[in-house]
Protein backbone atom coordinates (compact mmCIF):
# COMPACT_ATOMS: atom_id res chain seq x y z
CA UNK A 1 54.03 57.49 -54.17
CA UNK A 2 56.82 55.15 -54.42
CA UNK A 3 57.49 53.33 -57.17
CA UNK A 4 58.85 49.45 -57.05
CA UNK A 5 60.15 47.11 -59.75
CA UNK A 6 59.25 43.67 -59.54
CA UNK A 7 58.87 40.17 -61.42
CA UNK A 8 55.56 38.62 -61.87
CA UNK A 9 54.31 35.62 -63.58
CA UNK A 10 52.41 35.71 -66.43
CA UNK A 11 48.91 34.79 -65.21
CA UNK A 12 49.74 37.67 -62.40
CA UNK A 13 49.96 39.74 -65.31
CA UNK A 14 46.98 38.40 -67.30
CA UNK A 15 44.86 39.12 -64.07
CA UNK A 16 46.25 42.52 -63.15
CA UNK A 17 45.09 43.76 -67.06
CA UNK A 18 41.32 42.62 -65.74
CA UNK A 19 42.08 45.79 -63.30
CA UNK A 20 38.98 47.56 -64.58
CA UNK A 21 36.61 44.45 -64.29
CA UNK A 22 37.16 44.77 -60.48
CA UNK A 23 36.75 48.06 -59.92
CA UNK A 24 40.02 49.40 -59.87
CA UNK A 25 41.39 52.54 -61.44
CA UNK A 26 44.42 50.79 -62.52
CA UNK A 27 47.20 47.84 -61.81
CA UNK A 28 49.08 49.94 -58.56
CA UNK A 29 45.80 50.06 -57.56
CA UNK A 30 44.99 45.83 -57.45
CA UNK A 31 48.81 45.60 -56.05
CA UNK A 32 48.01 47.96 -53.15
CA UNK A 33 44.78 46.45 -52.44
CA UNK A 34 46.23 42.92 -52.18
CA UNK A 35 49.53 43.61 -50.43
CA UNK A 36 47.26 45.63 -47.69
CA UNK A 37 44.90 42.47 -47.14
CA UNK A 38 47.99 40.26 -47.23
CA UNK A 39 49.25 42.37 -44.52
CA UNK A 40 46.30 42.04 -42.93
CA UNK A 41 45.66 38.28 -42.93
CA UNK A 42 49.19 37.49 -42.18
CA UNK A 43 49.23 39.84 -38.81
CA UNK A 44 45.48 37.59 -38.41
CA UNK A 45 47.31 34.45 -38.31
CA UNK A 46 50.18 35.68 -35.95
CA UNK A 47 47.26 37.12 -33.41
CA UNK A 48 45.85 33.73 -33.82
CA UNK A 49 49.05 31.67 -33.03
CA UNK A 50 49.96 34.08 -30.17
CA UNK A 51 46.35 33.40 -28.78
CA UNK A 52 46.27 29.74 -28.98
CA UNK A 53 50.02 29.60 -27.57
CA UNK A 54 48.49 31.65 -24.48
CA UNK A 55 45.49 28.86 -24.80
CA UNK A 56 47.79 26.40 -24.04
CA UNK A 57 49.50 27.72 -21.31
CA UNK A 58 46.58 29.27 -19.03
CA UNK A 59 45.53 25.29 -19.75
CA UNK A 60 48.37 23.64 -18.51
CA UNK A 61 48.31 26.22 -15.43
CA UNK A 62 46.41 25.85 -13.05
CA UNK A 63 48.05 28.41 -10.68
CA UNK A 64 46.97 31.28 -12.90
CA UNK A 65 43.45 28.95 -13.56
CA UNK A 66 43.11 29.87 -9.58
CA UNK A 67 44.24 33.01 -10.04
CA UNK A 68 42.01 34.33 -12.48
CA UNK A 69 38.79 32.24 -11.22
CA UNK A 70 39.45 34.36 -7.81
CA UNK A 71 39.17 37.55 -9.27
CA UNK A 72 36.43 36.65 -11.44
CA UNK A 73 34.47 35.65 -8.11
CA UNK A 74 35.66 39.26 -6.70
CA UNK A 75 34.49 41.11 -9.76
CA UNK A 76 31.27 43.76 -9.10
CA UNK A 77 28.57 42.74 -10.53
């Protein structure tokens, strides 16, 4: 593993020494966990955006409105 240097604020700190009161083995261990769901909402909220931006547009279209109504009404059943 890789290891990083970085500055953290003191209640950070206090809450990363309550590592074994959640479970963890050790601090890398909270770090890890967090930064993965960070990761995870933050990709969450850009799928979100990017769906209600598409949303918006097959709203305001009503050329691909047609267009996907008509295959719809083609689609086996």
């Amino acid at each position: 593993m890789i290891q990083a240097k970085f500055s953290l604020e003191e209640n950070h700190v206090n809450f990363l020494n309550l590592f074994k009161k959640y479970g963890f083995k050790d601090k890398s261990a909270v770090i890890r966990t967090a930064l993965e769901r960070l990761e995870k909402e933050l990709e969450m909220e850009k799928l979100k955006s990017s769906a209600e931006m598409y949303a918006s547009l097959y709203e305001s279209d009503r050329e691909l409105q047609d267009l996907t109504n008509s295959a719809i009404t083609e689609w086996p059943e």
